[in-house]
Protein backbone atom coordinates (compact mmCIF):
# COMPACT_ATOMS: atom_id res chain seq x y z
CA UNK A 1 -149.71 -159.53 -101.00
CA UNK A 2 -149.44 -155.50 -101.32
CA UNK A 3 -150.80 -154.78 -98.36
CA UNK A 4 -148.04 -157.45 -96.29
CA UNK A 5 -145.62 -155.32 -98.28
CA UNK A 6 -147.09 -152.11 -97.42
CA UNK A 7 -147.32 -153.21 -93.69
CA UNK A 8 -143.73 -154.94 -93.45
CA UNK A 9 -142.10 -151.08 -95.03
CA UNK A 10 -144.20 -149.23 -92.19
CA UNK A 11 -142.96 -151.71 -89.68
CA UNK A 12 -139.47 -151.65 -90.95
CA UNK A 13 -139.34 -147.84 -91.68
CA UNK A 14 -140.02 -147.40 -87.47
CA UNK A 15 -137.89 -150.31 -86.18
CA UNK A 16 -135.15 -148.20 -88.13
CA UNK A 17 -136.04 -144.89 -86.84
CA UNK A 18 -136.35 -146.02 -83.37
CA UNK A 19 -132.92 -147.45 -83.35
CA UNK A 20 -131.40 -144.31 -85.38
CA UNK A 21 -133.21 -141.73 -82.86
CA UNK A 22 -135.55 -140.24 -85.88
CA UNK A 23 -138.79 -141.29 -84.45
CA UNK A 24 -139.85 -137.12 -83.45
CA UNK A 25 -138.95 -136.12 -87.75
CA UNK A 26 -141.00 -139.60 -88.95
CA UNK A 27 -143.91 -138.38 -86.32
CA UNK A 28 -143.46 -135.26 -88.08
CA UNK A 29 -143.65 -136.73 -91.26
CA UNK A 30 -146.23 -138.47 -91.16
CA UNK A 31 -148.64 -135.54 -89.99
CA UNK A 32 -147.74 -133.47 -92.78
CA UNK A 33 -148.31 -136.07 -95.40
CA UNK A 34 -151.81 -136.11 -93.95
CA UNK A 35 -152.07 -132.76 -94.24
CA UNK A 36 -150.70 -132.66 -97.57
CA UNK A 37 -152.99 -135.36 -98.51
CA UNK A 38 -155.96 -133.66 -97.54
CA UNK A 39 -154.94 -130.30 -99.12
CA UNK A 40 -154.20 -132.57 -102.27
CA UNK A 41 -157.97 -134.38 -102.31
CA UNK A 42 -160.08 -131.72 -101.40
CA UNK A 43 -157.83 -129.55 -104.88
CA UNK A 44 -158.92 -132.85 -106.78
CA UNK A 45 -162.13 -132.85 -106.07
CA UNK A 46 -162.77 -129.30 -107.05
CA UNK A 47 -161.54 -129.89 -110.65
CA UNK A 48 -163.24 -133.45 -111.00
CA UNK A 49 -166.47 -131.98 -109.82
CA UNK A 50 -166.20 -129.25 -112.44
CA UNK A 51 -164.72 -132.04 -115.16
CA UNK A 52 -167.74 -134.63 -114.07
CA UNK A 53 -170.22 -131.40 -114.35
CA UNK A 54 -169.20 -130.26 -117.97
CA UNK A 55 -168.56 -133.85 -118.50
CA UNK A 56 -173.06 -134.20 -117.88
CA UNK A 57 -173.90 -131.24 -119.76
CA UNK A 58 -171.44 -132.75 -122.83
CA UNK A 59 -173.47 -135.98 -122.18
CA UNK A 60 -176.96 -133.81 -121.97
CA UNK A 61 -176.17 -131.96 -125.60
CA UNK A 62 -175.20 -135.25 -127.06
CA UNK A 63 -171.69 -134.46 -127.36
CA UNK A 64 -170.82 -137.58 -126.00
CA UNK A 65 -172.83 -139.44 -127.92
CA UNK A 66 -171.41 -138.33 -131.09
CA UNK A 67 -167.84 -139.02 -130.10
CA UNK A 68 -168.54 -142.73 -128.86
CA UNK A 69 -170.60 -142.65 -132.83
CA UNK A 70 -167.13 -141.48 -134.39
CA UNK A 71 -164.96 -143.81 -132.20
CA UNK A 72 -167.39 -146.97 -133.25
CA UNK A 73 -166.11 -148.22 -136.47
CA UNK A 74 -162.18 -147.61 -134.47
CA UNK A 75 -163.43 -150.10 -131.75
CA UNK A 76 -165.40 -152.44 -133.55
CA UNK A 77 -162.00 -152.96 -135.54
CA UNK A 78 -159.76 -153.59 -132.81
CA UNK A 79 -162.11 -155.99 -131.13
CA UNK A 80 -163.61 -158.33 -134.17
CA UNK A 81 -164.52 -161.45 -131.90
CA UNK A 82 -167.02 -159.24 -130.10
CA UNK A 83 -170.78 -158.66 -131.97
CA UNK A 84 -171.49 -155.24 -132.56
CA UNK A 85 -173.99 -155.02 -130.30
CA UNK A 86 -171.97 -157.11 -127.30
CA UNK A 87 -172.92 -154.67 -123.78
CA UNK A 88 -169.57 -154.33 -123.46
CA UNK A 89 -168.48 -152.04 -126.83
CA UNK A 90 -170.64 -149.81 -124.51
CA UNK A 91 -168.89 -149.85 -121.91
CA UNK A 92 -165.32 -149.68 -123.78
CA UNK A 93 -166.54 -146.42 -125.59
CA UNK A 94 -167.43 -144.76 -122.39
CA UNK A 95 -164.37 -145.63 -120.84
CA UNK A 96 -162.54 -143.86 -123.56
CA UNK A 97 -164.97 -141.02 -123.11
CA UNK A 98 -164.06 -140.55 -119.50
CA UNK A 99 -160.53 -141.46 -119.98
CA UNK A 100 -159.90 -138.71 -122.80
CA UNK A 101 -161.38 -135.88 -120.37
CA UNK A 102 -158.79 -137.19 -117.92
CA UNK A 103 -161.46 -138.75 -115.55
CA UNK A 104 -159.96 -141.96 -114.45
CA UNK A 105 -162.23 -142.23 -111.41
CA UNK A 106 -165.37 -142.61 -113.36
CA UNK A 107 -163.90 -143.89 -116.41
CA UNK A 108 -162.80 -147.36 -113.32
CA UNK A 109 -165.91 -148.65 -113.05
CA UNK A 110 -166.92 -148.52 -116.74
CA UNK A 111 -163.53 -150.55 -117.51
CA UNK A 112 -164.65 -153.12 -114.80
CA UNK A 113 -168.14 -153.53 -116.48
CA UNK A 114 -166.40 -153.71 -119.99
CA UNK A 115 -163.94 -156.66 -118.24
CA UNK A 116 -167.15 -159.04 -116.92
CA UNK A 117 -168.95 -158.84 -120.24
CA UNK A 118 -165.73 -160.20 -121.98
CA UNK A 119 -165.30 -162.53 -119.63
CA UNK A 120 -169.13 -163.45 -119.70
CA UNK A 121 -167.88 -163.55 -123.90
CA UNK A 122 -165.06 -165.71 -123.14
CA UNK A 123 -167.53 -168.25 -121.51
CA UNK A 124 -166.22 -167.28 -118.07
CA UNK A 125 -163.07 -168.22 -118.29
CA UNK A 126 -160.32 -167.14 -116.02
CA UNK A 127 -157.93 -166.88 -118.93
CA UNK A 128 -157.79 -163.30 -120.64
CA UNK A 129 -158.94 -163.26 -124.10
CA UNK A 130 -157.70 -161.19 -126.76
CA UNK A 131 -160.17 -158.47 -126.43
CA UNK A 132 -160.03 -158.18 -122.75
CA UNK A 133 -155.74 -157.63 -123.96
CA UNK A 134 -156.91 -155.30 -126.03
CA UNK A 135 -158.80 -153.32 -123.78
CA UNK A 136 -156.11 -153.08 -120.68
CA UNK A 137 -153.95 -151.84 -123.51
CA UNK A 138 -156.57 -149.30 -124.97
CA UNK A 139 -157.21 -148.08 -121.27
CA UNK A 140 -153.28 -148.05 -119.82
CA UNK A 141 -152.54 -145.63 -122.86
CA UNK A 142 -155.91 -143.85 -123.51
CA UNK A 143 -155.49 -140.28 -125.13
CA UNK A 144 -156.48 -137.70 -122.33
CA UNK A 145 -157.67 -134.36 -124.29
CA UNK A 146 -157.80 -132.67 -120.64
CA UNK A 147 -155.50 -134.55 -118.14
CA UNK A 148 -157.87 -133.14 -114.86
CA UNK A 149 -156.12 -134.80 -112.35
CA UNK A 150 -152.73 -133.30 -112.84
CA UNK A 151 -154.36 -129.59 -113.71
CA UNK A 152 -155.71 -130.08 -109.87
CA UNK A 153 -152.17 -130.83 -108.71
CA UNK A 154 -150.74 -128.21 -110.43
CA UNK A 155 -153.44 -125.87 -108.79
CA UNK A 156 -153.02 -127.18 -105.57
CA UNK A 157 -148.80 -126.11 -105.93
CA UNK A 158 -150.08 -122.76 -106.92
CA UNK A 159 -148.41 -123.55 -110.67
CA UNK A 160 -148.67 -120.06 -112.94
CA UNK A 161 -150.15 -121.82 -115.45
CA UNK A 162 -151.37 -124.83 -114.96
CA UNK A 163 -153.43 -125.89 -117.35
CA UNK A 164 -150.11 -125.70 -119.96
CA UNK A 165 -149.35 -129.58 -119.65
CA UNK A 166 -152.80 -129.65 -121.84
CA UNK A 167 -150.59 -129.96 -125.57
CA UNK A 168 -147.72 -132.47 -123.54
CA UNK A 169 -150.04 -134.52 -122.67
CA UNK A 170 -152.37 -135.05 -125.79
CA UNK A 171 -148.89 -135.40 -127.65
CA UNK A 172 -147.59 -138.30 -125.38
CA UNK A 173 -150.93 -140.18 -124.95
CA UNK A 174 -151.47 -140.10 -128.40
CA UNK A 175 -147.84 -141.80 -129.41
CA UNK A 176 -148.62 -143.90 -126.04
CA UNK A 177 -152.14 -145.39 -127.49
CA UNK A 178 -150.80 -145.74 -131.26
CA UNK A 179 -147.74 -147.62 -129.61
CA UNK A 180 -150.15 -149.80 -127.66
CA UNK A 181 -152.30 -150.40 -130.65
CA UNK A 182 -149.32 -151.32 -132.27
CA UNK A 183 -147.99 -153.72 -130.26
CA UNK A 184 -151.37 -155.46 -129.52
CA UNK A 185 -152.07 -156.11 -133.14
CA UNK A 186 -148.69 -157.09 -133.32
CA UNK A 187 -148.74 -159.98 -131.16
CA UNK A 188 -152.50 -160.80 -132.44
CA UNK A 189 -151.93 -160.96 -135.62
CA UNK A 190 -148.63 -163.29 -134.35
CA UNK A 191 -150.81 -165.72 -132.43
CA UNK A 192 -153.11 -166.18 -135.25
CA UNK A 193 -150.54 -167.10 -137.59
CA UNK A 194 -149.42 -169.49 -134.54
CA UNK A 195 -152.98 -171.17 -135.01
CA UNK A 196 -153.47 -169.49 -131.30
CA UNK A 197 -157.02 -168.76 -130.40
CA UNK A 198 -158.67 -165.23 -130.78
């Protein structure tokens, strides 16, 4: 369905600019945003290769390790129908791991593993269960200590000081995951009472 959308605003965007006489500035458009996009991705993946590499040696000293140790008890709280040693608690700490050093490439995949092995948990059912809730939630408003992606756009513009968004942005993700936290247990707690499934 997005990509008839996508296709019918390209095809409507040119039918207009033919018939207003702007096809030479959407021609021109359109070569700078390639430009621009190219400029963009190859600032990105600068930073994310740095972010991935400190990211490894973090993992190498253990670092890691010890934060996905401290975050265990957190997680094993806010999903209670999962066993403690369900694959996919795994796979939900990492995700945090990534997603807290701003890495929301490599913290994708990790959410997609931590998805099947809830569903696998919720005998393969198409329906979401209250974990798999829990988890979009957890990983829409994950705290970002380092926010990588936007440090790289802010490079890219030639910003003075780029990496000054740091404090903004561990504010608002913090008030954004305690918010989603919030709500989730909100509405769990609410279909329990309701007799609801977990």
């Amino acid at each position: 369905m997005v990509n008839i959308i996508w296709v019918l605003l390209t095809v409507i965007g040119l039918v207009f600019a033919v018939v207003n006489g702007k096809v030479e500035e959407v021609n021109k458009a359109i070569f700078q945003g390639a430009q621009e996009a190219v400029t963009i991705s190859l600032g990105l993946i600068s930073v994310l290769v740095f972010w991935l590499g400190l990211m490894k040696i973090a993992e190498g000293a253990g670092l890691l390790v010890k934060l996905a140790r401290l975050a265990r008890p957190f997680i094993l709280r806010l999903f209670p129908e999962l066993p403690k040693d369900h694959p996919a608690i795994g796979y939900i700490l990492s995700n945090m791991m990534a997603n807290m050093f701003g890495l929301g490439n490599a913290a994708t995949p990790l959410g997609i593993k931590a998805m099947e092995e809830m569903k696998r948990a919720n005998n393969g059912k198409n329906e979401a269960s209250s974990s798999m809730i829990t988890f979009l939630a957890l990983n829409t408003s994950s705290i970002t200590l380092v926010p990588t992606t936007v440090i790289a756009l802010r490079i890219t513009y030639e910003s003075e000081s780029p990496a000054e968004i740091i404090g903004a942005t561990l504010l608002a993700t913090c008030v954004s995951m305690l918010g989603a936290i919030l709500l989730d247990r909100f509405f769990y707690l609410r279909r329990l009472k309701k007799g609801g499934k977990k």
